[in-house]
N, C-alpha and C. Protein backbone atom coordinates (compact mmCIF):
# COMPACT_ATOMS: atom_id res chain seq x y z
N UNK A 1 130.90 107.63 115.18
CA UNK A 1 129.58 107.84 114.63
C UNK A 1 129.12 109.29 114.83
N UNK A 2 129.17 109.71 116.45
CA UNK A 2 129.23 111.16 116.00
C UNK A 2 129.73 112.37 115.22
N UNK A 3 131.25 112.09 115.20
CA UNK A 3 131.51 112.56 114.27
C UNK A 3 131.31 113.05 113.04
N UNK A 4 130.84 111.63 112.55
CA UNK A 4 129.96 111.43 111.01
C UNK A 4 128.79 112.48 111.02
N UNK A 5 127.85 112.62 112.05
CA UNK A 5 126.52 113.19 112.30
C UNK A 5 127.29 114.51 112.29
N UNK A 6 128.22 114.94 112.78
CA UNK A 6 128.73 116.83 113.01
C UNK A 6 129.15 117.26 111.73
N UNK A 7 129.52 116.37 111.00
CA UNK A 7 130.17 116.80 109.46
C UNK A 7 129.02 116.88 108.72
N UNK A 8 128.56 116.25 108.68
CA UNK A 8 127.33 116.14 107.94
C UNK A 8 125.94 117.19 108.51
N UNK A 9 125.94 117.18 109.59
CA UNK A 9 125.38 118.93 109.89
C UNK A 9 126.08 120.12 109.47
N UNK A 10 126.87 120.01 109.48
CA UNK A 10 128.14 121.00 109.29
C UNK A 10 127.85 121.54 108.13
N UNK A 11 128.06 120.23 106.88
CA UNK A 11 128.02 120.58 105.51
C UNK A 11 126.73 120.76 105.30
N UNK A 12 125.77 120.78 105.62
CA UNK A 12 124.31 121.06 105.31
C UNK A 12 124.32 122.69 105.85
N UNK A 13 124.59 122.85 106.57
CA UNK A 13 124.27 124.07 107.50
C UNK A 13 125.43 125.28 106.48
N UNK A 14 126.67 124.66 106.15
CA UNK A 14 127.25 125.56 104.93
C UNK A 14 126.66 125.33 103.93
N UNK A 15 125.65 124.53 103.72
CA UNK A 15 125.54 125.05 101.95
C UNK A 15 124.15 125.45 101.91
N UNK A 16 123.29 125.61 103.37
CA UNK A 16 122.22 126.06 103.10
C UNK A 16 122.68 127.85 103.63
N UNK A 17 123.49 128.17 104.26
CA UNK A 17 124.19 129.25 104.07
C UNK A 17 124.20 130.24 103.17
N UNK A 18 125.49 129.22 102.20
CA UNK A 18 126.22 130.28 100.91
C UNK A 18 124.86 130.05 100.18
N UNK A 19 123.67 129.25 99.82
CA UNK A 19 122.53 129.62 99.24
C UNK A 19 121.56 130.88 99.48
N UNK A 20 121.62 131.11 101.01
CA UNK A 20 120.90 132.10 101.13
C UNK A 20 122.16 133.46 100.62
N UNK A 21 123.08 133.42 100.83
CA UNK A 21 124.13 133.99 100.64
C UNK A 21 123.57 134.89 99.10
N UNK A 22 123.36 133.95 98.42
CA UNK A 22 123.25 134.11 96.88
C UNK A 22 121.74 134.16 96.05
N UNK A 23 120.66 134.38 96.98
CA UNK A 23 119.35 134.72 96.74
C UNK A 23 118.97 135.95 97.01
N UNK A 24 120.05 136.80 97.05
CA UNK A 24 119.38 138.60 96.77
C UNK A 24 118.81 138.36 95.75
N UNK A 25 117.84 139.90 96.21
CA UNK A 25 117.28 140.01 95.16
C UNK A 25 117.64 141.45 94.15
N UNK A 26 118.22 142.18 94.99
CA UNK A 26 118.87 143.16 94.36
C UNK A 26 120.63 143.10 93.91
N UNK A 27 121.33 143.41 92.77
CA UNK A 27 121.97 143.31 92.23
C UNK A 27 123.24 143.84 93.21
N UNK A 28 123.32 144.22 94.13
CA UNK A 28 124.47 145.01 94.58
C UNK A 28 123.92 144.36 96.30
N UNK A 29 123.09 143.83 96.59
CA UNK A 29 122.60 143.02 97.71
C UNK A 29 121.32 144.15 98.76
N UNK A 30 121.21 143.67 99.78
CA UNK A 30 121.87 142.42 100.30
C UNK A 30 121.24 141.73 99.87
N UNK A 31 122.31 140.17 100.18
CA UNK A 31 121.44 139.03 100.39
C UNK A 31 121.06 138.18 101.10
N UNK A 32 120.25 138.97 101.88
CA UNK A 32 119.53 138.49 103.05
C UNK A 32 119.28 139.55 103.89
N UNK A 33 117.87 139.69 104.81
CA UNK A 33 117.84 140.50 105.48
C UNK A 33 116.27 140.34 106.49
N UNK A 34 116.89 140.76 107.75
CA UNK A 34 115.63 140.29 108.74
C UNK A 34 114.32 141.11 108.26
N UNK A 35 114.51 142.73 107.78
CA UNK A 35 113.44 143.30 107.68
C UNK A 35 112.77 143.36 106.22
N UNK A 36 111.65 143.85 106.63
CA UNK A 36 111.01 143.72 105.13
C UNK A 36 110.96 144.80 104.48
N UNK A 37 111.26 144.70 102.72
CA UNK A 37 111.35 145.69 101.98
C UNK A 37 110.72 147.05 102.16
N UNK A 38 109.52 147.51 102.78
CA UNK A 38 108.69 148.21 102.61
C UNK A 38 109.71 149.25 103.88
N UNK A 39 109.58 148.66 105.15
CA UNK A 39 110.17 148.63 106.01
C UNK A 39 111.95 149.99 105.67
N UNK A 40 112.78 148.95 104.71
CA UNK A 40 113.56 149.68 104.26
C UNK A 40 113.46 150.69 103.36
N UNK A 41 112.40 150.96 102.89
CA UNK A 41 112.27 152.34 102.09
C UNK A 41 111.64 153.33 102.74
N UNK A 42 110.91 153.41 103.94
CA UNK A 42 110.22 154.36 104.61
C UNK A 42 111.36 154.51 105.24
N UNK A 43 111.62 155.85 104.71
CA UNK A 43 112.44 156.62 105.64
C UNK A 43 112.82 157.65 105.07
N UNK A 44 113.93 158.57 105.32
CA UNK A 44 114.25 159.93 104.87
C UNK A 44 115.69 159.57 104.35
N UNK A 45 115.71 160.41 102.85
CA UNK A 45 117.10 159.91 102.33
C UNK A 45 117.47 161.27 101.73
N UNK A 46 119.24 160.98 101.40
CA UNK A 46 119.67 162.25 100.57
C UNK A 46 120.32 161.46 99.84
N UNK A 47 120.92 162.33 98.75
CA UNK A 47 121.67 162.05 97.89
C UNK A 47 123.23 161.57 98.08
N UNK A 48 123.75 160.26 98.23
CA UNK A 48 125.05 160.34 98.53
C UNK A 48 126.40 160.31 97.44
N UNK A 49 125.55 159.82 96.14
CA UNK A 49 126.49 159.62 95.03
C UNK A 49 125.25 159.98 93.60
N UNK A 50 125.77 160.48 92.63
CA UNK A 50 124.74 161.05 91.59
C UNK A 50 125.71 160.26 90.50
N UNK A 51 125.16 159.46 89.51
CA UNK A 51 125.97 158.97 88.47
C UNK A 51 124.82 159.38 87.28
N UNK A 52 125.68 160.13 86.30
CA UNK A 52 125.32 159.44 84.75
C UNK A 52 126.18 158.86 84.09
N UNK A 53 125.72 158.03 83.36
CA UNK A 53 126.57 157.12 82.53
C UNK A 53 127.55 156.50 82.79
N UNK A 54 127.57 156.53 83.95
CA UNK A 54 129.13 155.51 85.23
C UNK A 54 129.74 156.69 85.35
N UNK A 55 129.73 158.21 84.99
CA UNK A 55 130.28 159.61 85.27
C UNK A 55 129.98 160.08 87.06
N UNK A 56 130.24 160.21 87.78
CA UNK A 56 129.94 161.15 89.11
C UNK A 56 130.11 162.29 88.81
N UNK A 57 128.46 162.90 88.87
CA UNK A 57 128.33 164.36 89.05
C UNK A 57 127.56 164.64 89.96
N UNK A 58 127.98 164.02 91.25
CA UNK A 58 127.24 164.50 92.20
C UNK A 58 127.31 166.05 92.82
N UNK A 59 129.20 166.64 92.37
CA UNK A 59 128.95 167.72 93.15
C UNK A 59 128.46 168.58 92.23
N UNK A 60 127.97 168.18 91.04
CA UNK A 60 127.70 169.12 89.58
C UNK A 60 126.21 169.09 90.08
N UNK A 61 125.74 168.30 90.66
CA UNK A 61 124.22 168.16 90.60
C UNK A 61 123.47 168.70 91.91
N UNK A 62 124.42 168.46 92.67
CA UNK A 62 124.38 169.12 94.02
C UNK A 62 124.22 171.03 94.05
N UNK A 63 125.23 171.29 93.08
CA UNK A 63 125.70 172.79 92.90
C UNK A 63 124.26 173.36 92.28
N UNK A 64 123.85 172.34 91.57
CA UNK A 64 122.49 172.36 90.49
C UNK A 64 121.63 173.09 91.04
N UNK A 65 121.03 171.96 91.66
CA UNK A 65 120.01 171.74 92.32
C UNK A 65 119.84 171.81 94.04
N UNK A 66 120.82 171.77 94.49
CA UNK A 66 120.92 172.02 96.05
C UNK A 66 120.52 170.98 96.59
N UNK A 67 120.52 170.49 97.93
CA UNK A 67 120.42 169.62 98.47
C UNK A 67 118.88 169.38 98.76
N UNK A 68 118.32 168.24 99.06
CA UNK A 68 117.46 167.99 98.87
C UNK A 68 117.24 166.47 99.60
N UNK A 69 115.80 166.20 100.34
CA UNK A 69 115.53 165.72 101.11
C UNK A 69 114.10 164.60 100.22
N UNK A 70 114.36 163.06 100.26
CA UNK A 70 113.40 162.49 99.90
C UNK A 70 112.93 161.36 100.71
N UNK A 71 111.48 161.73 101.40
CA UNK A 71 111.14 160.99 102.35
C UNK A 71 109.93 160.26 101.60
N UNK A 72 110.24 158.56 102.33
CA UNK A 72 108.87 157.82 101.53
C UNK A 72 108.20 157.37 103.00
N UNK A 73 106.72 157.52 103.35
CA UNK A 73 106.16 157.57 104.22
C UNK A 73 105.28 156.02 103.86
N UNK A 74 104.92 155.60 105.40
CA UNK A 74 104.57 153.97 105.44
C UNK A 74 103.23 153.98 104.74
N UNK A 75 102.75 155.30 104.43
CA UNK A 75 100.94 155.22 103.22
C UNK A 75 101.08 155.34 102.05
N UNK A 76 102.70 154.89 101.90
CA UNK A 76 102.50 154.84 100.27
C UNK A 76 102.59 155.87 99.67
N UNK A 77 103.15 157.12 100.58
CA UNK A 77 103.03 158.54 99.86
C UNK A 77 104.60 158.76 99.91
N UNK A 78 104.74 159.73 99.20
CA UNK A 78 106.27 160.62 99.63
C UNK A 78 106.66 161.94 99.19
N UNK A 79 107.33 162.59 99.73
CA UNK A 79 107.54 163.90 99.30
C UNK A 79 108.77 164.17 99.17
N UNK A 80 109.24 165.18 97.96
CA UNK A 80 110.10 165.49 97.67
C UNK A 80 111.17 166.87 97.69
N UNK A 81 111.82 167.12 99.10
CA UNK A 81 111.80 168.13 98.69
C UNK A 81 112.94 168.84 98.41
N UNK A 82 113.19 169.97 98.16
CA UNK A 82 114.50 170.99 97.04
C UNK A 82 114.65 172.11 97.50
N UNK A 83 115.41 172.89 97.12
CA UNK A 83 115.50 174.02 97.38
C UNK A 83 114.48 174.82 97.05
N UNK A 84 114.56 174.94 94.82
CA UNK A 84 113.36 175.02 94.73
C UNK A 84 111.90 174.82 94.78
N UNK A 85 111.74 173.68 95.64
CA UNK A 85 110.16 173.24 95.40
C UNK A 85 110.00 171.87 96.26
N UNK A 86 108.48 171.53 96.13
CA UNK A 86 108.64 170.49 96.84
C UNK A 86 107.55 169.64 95.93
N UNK A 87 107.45 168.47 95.64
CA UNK A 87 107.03 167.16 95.03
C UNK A 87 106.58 166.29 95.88
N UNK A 88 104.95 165.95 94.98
CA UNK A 88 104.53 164.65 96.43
C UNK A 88 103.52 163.93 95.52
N UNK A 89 103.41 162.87 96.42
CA UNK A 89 102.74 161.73 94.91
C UNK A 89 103.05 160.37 96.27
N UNK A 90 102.74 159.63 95.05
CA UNK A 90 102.54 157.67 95.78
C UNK A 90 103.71 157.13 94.91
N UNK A 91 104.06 156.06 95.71
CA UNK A 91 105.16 155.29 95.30
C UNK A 91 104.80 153.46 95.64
N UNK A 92 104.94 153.02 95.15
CA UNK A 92 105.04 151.50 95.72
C UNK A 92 106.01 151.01 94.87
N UNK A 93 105.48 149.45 95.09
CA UNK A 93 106.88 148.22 94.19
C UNK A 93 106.14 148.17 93.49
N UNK A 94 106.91 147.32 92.05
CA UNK A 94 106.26 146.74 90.87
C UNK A 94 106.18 145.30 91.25
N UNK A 95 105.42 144.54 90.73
CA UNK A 95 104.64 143.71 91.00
C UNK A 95 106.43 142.05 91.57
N UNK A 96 107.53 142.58 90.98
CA UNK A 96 108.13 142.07 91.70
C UNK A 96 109.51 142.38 93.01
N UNK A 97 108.88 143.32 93.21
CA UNK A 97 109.64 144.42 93.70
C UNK A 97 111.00 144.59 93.38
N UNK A 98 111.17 144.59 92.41
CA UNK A 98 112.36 144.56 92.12
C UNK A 98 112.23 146.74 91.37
N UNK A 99 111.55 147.31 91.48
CA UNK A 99 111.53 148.64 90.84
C UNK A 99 110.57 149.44 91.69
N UNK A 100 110.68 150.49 92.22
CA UNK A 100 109.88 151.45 92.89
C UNK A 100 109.11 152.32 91.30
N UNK A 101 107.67 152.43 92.05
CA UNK A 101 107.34 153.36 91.07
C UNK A 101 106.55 153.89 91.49
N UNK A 102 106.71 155.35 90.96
CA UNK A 102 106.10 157.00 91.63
C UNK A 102 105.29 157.30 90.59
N UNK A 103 104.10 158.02 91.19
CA UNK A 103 103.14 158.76 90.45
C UNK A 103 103.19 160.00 91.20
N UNK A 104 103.98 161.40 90.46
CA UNK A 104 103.51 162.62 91.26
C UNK A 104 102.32 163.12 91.36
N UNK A 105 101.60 163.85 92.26
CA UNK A 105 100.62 164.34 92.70
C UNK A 105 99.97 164.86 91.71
N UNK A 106 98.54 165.21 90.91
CA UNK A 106 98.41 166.21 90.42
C UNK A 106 98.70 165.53 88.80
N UNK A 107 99.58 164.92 88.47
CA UNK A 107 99.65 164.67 86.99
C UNK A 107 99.28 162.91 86.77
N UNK A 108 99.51 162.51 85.69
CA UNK A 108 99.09 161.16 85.38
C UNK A 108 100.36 160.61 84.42
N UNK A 109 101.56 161.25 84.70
CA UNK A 109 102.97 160.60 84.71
C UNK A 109 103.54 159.44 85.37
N UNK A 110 103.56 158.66 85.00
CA UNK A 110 104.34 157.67 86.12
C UNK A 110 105.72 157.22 85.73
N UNK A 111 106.60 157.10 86.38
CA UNK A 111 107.70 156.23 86.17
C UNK A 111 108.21 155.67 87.28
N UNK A 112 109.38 154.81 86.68
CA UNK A 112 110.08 153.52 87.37
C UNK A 112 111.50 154.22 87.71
N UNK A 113 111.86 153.13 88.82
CA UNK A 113 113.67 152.99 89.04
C UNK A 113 113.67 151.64 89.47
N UNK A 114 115.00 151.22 88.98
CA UNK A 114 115.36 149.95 89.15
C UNK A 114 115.73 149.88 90.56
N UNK A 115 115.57 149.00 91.28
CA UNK A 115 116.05 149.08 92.79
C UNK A 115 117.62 148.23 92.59
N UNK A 116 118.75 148.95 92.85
CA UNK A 116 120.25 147.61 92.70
C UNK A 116 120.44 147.47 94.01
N UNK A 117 120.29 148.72 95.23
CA UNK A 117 120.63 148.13 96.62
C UNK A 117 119.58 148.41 97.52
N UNK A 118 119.01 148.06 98.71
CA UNK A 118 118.26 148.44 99.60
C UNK A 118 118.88 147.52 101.17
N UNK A 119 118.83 148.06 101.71
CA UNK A 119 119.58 148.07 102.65
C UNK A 119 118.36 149.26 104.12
N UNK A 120 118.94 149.36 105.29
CA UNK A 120 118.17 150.14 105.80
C UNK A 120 118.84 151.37 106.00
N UNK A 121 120.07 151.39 105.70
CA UNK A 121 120.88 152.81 105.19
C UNK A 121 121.45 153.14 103.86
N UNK A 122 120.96 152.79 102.88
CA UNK A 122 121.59 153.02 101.47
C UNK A 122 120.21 152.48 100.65
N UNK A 123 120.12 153.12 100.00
CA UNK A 123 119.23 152.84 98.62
C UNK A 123 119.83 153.18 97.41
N UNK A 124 120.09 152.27 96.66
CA UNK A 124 120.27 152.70 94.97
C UNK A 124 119.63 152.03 94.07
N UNK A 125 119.37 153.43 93.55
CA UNK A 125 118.23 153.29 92.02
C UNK A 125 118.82 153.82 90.87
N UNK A 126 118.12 152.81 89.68
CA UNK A 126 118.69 153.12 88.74
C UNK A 126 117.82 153.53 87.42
N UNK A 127 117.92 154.08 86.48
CA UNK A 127 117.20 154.37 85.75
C UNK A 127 117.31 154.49 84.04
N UNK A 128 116.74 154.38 83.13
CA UNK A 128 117.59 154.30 81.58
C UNK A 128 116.28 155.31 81.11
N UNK A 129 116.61 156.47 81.08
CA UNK A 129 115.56 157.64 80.20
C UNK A 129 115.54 157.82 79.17
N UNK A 130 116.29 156.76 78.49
CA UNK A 130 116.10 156.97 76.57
C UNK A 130 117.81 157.51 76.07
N UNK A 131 118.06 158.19 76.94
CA UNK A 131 119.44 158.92 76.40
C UNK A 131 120.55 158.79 77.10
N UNK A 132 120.20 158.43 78.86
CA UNK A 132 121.09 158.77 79.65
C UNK A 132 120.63 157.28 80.71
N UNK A 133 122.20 156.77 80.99
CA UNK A 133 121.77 156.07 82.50
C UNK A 133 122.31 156.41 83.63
N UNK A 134 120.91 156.26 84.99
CA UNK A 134 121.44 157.78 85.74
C UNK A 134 121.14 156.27 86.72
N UNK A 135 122.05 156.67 87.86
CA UNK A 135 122.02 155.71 88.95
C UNK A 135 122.57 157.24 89.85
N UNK A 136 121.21 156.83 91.51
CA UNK A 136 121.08 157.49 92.73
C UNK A 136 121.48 156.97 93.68
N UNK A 137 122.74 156.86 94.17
CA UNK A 137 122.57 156.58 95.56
C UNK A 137 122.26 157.27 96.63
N UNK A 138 121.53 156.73 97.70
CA UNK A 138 120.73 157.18 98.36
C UNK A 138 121.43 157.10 100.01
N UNK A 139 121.56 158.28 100.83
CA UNK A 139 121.76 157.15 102.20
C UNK A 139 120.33 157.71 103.26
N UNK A 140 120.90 157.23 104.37
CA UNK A 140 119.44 158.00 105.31
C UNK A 140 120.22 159.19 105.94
N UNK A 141 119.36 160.22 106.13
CA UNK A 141 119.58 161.58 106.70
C UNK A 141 119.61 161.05 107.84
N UNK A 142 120.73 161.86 108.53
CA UNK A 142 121.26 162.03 109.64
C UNK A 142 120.44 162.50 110.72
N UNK A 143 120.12 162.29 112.00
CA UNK A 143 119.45 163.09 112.22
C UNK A 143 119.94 164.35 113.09
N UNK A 144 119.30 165.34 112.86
CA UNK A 144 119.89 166.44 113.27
C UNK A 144 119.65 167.20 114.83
């Protein structure tokens, strides 16, 4: 009879598992995670992979533009910064967090990125600008 009772926990306990297993919410995962979204985007990131169109031009974009530092702060603000310049504005989720979206400082532009990974060391976003699809991966800066 016990037996019966351990299998039968067993198989409940695997299939409530591979369910959570398979309720990401982002496309590339995870799926599942103790902390909360907000949580994983405050922080300081660089660029670890630059794609257009499934192309890597990260070291093309790198050479570009130089390295560059993007921190999102827990008020909803963030700054951007470059070699040349620096960028700052508000960011939050869209209403299912499934997309970050920035308003820079100063203008009344807004746009989106698709969120595919978040993680508390990797972020990737993705984006479709009419002509080009550009996917960012993101990791966290090291600290120095």
């Amino acid at each position: 009879m016990m037996k019966k009772v351990y299998l039968i926990l067993f198989l409940l306990l695997s299939v409530g598992l591979a369910s959570l297993h398979s309720c990401g919410k982002y496309e590339e995962g995870p799926g599942f995670s103790l902390r909360s979204k907000k949580s994983r985007v405050v922080n300081t990131w660089v660029i670890d992979k630059y794609l257009i169109n499934g192309n890597d031009v990260t070291a093309i974009f790198l050479a570009a533009y130089g390295e560059h530092a993007l921190l999102f702060k827990s008020d909803d603000s963030y700054e951007f910064n470059t070699v040349p310049g620096r960028k700052t504005g508000t960011w939050s989720f869209d209403s299912n967090k499934e997309s970050l979206e920035f308003q820079e400082s100063g203008t009344a532009t807004k746009y989106d990125q698709k969120i595919m990974r978040l993680t508390a060391n990797e972020m990737w976003l993705w984006e479709d600008d009419g002509t080009d699809k550009i996917e960012v991966h993101y990791k966290t800066k090291s600290p120095m």
